[in-house]
PDB file of N, CA and C in Angstrom:
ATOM      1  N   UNK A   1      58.388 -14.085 -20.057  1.00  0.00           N
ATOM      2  CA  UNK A   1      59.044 -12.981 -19.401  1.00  0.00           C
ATOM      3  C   UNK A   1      60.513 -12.999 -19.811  1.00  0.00           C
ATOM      4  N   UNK A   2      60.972 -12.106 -19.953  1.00  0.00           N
ATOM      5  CA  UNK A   2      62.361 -11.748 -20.487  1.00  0.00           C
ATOM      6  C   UNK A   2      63.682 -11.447 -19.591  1.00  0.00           C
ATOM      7  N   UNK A   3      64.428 -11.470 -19.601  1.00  0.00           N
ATOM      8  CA  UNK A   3      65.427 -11.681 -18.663  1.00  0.00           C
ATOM      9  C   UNK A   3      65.627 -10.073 -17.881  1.00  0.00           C
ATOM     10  N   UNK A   4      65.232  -9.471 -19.023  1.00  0.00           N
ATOM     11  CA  UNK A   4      65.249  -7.502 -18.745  1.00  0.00           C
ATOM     12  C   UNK A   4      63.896  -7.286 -18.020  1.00  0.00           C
ATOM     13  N   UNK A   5      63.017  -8.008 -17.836  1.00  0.00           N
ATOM     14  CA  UNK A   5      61.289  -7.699 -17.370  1.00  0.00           C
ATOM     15  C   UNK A   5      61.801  -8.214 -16.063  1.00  0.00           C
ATOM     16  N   UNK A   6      62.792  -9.566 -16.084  1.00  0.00           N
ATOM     17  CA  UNK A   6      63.069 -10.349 -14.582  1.00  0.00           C
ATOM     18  C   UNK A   6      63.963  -9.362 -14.285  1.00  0.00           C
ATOM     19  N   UNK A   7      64.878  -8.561 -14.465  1.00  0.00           N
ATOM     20  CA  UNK A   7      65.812  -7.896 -13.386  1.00  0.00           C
ATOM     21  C   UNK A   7      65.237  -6.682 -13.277  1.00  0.00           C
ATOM     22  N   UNK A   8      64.122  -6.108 -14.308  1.00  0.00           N
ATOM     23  CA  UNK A   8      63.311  -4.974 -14.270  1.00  0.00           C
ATOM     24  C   UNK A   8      62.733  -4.980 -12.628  1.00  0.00           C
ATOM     25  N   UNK A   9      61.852  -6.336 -12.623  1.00  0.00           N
ATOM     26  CA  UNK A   9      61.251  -6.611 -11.928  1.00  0.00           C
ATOM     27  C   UNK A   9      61.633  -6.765 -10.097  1.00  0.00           C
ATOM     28  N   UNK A  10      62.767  -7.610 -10.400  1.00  0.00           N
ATOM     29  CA  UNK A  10      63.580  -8.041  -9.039  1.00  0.00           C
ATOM     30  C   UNK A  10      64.016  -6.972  -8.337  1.00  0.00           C
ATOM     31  N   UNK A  11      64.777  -5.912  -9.697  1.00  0.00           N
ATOM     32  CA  UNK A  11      65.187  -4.290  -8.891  1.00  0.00           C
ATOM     33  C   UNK A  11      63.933  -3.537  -8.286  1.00  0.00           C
ATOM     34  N   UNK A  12      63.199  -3.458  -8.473  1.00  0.00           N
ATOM     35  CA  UNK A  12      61.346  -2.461  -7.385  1.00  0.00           C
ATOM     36  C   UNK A  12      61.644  -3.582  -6.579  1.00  0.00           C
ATOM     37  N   UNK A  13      61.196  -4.948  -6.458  1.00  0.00           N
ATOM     38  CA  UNK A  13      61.178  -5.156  -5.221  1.00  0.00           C
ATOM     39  C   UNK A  13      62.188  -5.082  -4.227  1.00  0.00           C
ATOM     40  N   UNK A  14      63.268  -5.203  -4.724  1.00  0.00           N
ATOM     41  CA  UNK A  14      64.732  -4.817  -3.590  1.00  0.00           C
ATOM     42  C   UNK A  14      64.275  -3.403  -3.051  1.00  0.00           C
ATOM     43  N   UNK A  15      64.351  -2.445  -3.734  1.00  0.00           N
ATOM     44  CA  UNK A  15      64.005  -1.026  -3.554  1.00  0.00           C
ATOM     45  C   UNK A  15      63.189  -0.624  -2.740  1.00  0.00           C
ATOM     46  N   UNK A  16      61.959  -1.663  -2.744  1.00  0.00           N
ATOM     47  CA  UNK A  16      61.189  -1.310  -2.053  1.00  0.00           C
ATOM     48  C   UNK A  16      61.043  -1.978  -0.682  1.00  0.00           C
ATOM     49  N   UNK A  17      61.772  -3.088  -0.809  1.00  0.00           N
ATOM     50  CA  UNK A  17      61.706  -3.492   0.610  1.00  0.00           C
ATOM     51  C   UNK A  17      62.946  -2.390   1.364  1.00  0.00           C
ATOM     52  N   UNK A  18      63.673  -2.431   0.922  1.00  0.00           N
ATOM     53  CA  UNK A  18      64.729  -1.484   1.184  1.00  0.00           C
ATOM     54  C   UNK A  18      64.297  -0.075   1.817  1.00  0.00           C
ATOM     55  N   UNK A  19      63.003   0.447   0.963  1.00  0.00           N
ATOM     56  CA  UNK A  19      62.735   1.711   1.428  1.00  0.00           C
ATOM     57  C   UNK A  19      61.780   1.508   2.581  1.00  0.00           C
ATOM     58  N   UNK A  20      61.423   0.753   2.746  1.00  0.00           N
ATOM     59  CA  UNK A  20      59.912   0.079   3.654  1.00  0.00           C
ATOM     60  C   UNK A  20      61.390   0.370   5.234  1.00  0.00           C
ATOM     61  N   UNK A  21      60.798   0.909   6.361  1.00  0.00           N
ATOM     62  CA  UNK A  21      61.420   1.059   7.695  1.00  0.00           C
ATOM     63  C   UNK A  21      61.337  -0.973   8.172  1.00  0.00           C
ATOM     64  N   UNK A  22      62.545  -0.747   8.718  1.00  0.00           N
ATOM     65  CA  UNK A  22      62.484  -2.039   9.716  1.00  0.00           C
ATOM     66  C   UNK A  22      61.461  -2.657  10.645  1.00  0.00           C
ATOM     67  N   UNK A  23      61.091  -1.522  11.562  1.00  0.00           N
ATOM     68  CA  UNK A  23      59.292  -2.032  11.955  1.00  0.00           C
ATOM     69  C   UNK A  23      58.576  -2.202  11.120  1.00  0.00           C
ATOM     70  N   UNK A  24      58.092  -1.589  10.243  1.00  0.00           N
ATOM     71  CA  UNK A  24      57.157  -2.583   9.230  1.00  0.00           C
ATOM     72  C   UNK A  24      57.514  -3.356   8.413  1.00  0.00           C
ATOM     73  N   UNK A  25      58.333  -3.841   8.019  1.00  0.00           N
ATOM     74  CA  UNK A  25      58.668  -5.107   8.005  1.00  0.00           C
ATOM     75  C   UNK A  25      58.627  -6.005   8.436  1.00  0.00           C
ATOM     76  N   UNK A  26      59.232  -5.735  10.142  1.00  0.00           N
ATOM     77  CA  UNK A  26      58.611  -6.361  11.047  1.00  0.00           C
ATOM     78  C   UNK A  26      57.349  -7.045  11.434  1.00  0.00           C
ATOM     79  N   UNK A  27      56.971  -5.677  11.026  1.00  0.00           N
ATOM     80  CA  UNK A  27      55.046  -5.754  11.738  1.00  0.00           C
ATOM     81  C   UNK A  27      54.899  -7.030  10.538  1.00  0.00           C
ATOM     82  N   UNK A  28      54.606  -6.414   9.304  1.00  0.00           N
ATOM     83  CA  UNK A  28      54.443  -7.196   7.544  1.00  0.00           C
ATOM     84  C   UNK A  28      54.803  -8.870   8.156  1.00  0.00           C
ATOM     85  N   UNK A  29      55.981  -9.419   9.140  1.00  0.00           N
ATOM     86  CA  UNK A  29      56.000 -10.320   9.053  1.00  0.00           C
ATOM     87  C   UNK A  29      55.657 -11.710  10.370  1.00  0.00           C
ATOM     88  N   UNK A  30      55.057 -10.243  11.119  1.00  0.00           N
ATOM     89  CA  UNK A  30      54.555 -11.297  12.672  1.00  0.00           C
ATOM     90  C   UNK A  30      53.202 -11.996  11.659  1.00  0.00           C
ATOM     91  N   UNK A  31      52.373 -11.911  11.198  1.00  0.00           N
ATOM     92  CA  UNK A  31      50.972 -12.626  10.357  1.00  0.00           C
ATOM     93  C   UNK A  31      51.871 -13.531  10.101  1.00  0.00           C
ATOM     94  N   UNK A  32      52.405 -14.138   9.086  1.00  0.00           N
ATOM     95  CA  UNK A  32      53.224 -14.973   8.737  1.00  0.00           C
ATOM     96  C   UNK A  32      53.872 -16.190   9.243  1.00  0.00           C
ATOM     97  N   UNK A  33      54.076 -15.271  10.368  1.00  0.00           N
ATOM     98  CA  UNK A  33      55.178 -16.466  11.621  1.00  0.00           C
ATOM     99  C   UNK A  33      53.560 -17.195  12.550  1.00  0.00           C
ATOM    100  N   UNK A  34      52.645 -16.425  12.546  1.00  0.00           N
ATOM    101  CA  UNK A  34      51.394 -17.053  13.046  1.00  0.00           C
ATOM    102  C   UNK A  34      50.954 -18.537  12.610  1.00  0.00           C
ATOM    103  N   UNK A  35      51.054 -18.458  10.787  1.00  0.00           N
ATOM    104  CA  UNK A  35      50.850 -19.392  10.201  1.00  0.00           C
ATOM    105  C   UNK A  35      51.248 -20.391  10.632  1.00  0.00           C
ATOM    106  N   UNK A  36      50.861 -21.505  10.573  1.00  0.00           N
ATOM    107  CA  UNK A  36      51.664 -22.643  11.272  1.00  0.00           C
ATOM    108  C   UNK A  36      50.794 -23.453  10.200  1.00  0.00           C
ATOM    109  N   UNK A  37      51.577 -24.472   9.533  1.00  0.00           N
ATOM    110  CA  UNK A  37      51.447 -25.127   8.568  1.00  0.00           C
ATOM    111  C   UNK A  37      52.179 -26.433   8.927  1.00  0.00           C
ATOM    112  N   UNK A  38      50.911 -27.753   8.173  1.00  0.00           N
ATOM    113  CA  UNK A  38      51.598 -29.422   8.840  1.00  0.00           C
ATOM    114  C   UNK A  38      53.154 -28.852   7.405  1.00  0.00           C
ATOM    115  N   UNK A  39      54.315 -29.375   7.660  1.00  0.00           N
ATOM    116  CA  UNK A  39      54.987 -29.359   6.539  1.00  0.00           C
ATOM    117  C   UNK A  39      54.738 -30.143   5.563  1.00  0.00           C
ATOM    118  N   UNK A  40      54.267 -32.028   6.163  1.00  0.00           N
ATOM    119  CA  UNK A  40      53.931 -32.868   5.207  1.00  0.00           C
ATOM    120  C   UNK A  40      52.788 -32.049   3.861  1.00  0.00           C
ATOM    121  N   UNK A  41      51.873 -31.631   4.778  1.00  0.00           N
ATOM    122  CA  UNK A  41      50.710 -31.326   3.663  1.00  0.00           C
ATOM    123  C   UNK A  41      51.238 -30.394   2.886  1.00  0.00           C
ATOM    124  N   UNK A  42      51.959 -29.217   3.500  1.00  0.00           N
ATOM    125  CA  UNK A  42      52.492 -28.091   2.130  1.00  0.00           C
ATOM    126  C   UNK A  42      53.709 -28.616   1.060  1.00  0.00           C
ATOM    127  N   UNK A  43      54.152 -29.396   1.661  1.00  0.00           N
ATOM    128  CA  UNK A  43      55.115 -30.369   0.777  1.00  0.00           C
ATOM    129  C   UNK A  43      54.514 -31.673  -0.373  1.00  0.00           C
ATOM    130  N   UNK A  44      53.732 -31.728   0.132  1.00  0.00           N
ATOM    131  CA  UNK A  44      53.090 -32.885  -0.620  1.00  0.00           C
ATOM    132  C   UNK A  44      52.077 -32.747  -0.894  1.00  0.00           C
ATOM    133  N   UNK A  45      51.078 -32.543  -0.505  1.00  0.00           N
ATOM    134  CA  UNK A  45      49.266 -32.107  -0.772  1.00  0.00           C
ATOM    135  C   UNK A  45      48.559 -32.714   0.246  1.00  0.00           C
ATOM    136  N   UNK A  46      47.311 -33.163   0.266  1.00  0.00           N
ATOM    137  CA  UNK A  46      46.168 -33.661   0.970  1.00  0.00           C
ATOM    138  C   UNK A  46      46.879 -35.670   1.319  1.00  0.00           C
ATOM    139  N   UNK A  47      47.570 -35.927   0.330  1.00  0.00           N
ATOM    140  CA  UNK A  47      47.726 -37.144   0.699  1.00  0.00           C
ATOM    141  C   UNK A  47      48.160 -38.196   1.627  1.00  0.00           C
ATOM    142  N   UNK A  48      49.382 -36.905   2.785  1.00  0.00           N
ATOM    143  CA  UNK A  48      49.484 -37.385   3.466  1.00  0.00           C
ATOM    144  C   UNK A  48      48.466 -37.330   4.693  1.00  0.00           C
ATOM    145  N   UNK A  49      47.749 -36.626   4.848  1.00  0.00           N
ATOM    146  CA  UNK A  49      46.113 -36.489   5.548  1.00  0.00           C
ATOM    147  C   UNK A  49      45.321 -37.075   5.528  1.00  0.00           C
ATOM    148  N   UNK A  50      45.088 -37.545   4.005  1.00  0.00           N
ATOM    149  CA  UNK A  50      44.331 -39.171   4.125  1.00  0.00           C
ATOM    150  C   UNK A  50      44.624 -40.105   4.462  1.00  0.00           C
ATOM    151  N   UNK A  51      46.404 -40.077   4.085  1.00  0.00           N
ATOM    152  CA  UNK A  51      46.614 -41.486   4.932  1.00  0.00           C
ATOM    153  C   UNK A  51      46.358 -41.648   6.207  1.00  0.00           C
ATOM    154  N   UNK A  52      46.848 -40.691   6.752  1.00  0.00           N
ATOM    155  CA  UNK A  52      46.417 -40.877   8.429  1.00  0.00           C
ATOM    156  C   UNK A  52      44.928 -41.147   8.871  1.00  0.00           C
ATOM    157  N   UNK A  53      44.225 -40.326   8.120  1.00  0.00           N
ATOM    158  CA  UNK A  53      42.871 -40.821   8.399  1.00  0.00           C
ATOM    159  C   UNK A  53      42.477 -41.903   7.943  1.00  0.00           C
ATOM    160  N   UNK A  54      42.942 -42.630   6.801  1.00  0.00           N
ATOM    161  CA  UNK A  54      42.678 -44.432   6.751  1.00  0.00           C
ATOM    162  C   UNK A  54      42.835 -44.781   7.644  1.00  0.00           C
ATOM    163  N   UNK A  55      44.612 -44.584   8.201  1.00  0.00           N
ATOM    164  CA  UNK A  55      45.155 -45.449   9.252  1.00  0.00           C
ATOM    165  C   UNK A  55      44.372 -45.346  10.493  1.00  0.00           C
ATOM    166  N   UNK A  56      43.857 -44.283  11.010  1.00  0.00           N
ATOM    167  CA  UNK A  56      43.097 -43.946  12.249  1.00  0.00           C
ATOM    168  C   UNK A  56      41.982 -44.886  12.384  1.00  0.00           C
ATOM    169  N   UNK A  57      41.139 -44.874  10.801  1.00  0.00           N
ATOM    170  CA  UNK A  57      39.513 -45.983  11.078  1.00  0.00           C
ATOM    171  C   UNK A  57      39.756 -46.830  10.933  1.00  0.00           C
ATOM    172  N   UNK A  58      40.832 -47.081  10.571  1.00  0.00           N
ATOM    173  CA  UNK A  58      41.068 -48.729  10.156  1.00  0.00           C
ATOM    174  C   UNK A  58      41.239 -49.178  11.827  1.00  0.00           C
ATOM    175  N   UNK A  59      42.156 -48.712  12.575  1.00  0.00           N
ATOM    176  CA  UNK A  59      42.292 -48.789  14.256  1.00  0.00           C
ATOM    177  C   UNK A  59      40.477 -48.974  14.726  1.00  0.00           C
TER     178      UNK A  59
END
């Protein structure tokens, strides 16, 4: 991708969030805030999940 395809690109989405009303935006971003995610796992992967579950059977 080219530096003219990246600011091609970056300018529609400004624009368009821009043209999009404040309630839907809004709305677009209550799903989102629902998500609730461990941080370890989206930061790192599955590994910190296994550890805990070693540590748990090993108990």
């Amino acid at each position: 991708m080219s530096s003219e395809d990246y600011v091609k690109y970056m300018t529609q989405k400004i624009v368009k969030y821009m043209d999009t009303p404040k309630e839907e935006r809004q709305k677009q971003k209550k799903p989102r805030e629902k998500e609730h995610h461990v941080y370890s796992n989206r930061w790192f992967g599955v590994l910190p999940f296994a550890f805990r579950l070693f540590l748990r059977r090993k108990k």
